[in-house]
Protein backbone atom coordinates (compact mmCIF):
# COMPACT_ATOMS: atom_id res chain seq x y z
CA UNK A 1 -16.04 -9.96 -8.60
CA UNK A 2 -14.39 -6.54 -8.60
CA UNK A 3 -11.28 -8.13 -7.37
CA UNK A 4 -11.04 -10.98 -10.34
CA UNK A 5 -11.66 -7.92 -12.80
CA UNK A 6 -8.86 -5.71 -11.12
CA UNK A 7 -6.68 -8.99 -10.66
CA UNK A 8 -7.18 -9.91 -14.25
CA UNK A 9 -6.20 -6.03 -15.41
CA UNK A 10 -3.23 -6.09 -13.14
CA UNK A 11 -2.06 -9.31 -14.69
CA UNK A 12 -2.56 -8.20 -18.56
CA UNK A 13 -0.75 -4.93 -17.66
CA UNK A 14 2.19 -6.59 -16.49
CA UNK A 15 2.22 -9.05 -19.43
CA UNK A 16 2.35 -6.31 -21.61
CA UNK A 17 5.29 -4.27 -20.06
CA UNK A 18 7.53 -7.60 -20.24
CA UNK A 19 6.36 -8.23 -23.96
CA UNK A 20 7.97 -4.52 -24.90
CA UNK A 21 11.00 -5.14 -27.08
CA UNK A 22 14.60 -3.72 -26.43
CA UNK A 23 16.86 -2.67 -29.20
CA UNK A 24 20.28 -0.68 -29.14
CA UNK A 25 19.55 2.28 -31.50
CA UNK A 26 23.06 2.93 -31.89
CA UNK A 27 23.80 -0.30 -33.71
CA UNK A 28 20.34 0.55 -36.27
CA UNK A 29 20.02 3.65 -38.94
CA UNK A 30 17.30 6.28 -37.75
CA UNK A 31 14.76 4.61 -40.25
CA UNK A 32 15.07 1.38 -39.13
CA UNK A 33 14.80 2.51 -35.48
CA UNK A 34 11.35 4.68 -36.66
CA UNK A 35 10.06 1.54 -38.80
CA UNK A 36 10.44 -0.66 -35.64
CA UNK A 37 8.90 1.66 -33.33
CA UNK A 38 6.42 2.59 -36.21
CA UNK A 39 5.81 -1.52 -36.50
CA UNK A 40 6.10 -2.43 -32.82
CA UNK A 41 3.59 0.55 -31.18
CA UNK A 42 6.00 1.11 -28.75
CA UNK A 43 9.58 0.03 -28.12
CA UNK A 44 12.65 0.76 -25.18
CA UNK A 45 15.64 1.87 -26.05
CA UNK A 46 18.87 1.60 -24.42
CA UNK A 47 22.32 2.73 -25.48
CA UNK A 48 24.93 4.65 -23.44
CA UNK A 49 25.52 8.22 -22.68
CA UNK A 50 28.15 9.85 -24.64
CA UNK A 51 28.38 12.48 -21.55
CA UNK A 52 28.80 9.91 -18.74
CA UNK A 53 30.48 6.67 -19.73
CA UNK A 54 29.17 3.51 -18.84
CA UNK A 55 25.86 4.97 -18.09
CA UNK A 56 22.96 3.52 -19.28
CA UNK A 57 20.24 5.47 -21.14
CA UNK A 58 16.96 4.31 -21.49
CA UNK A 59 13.18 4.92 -22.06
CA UNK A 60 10.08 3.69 -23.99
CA UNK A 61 9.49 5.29 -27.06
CA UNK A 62 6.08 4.95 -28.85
CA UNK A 63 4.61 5.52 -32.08
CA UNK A 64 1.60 7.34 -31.48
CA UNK A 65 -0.61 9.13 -28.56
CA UNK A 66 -2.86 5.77 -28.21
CA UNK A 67 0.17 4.04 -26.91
CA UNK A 68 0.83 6.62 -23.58
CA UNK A 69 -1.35 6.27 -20.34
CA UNK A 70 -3.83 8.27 -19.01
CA UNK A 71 -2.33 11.51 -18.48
CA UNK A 72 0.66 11.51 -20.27
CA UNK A 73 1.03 13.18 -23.72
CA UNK A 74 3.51 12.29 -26.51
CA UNK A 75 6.66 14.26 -26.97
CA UNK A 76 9.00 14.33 -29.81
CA UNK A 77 12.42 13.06 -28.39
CA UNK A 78 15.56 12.31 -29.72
CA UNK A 79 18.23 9.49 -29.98
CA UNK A 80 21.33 8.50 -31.23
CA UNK A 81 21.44 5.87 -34.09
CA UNK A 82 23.97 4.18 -36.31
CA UNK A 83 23.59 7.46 -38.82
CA UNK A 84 22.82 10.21 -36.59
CA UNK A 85 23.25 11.67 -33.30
CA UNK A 86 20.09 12.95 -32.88
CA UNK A 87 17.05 10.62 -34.55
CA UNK A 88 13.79 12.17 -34.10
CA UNK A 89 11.45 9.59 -32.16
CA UNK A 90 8.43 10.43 -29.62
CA UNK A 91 8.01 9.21 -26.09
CA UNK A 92 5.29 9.75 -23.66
CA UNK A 93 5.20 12.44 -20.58
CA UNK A 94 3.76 13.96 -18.05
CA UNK A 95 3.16 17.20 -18.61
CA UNK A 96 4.93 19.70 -16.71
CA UNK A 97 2.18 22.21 -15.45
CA UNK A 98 4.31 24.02 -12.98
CA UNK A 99 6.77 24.62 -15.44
CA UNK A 100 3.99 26.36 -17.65
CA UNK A 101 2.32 28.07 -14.40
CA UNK A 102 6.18 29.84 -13.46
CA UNK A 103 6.79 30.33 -16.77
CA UNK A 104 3.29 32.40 -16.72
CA UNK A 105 3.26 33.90 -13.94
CA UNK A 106 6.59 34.90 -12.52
CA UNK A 107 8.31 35.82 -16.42
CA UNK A 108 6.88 39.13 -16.76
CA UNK A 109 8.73 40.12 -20.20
């Protein structure tokens, strides 16, 4: 029974990472790329890098805490739109707790 239950998570989990929508920010103004994260719970985006061309940039970008996994927190981010280089939007990370345990320990100021 465990296994249907695990089986049947698995299978909704992977339904839901196809079902994320993809949008270019770059060809949207900053509001419209907040109102569709904002309406969507969480969206990727994927534009290129203006420091490497023809890279691809991309990552999922949500619109609140409830839509990040179990141990990841939600960070303010930012991306270029049609009307701004630097649109404020939030993604989810790790957090970095070695970064915060050198930056404790080993700065002595």
């Amino acid at each position: 029974m465990k296994t249907i239950v695990l089986a049947a998570c698995l299978t909704l989990v992977a339904a839901e990472a196809q079902a994320i929508s993809r949008y270019d920010p770059t060809h949207m103004s900053c509001d419209k790329v907040q109102s569709t994260i904002a309406r969507q719970g969480a969206v990727i985006l994927r534009y290129q890098s203006k420091r490497v061309p023809g890279l691809p940039l991309y990552d999922r970008y949500v619109q609140s805490q409830q839509f990040c996994t179990m141990g990841e927190v939600r960070t303010r981010a930012y991306v270029p739109s049609a009307d701004t280089k630097s649109c404020p939007v939030y993604n989810c990370k790790r957090p970095d707790n070695d970064r915060h345990f050198r930056r404790r320990f080993f700065h002595h100021n």
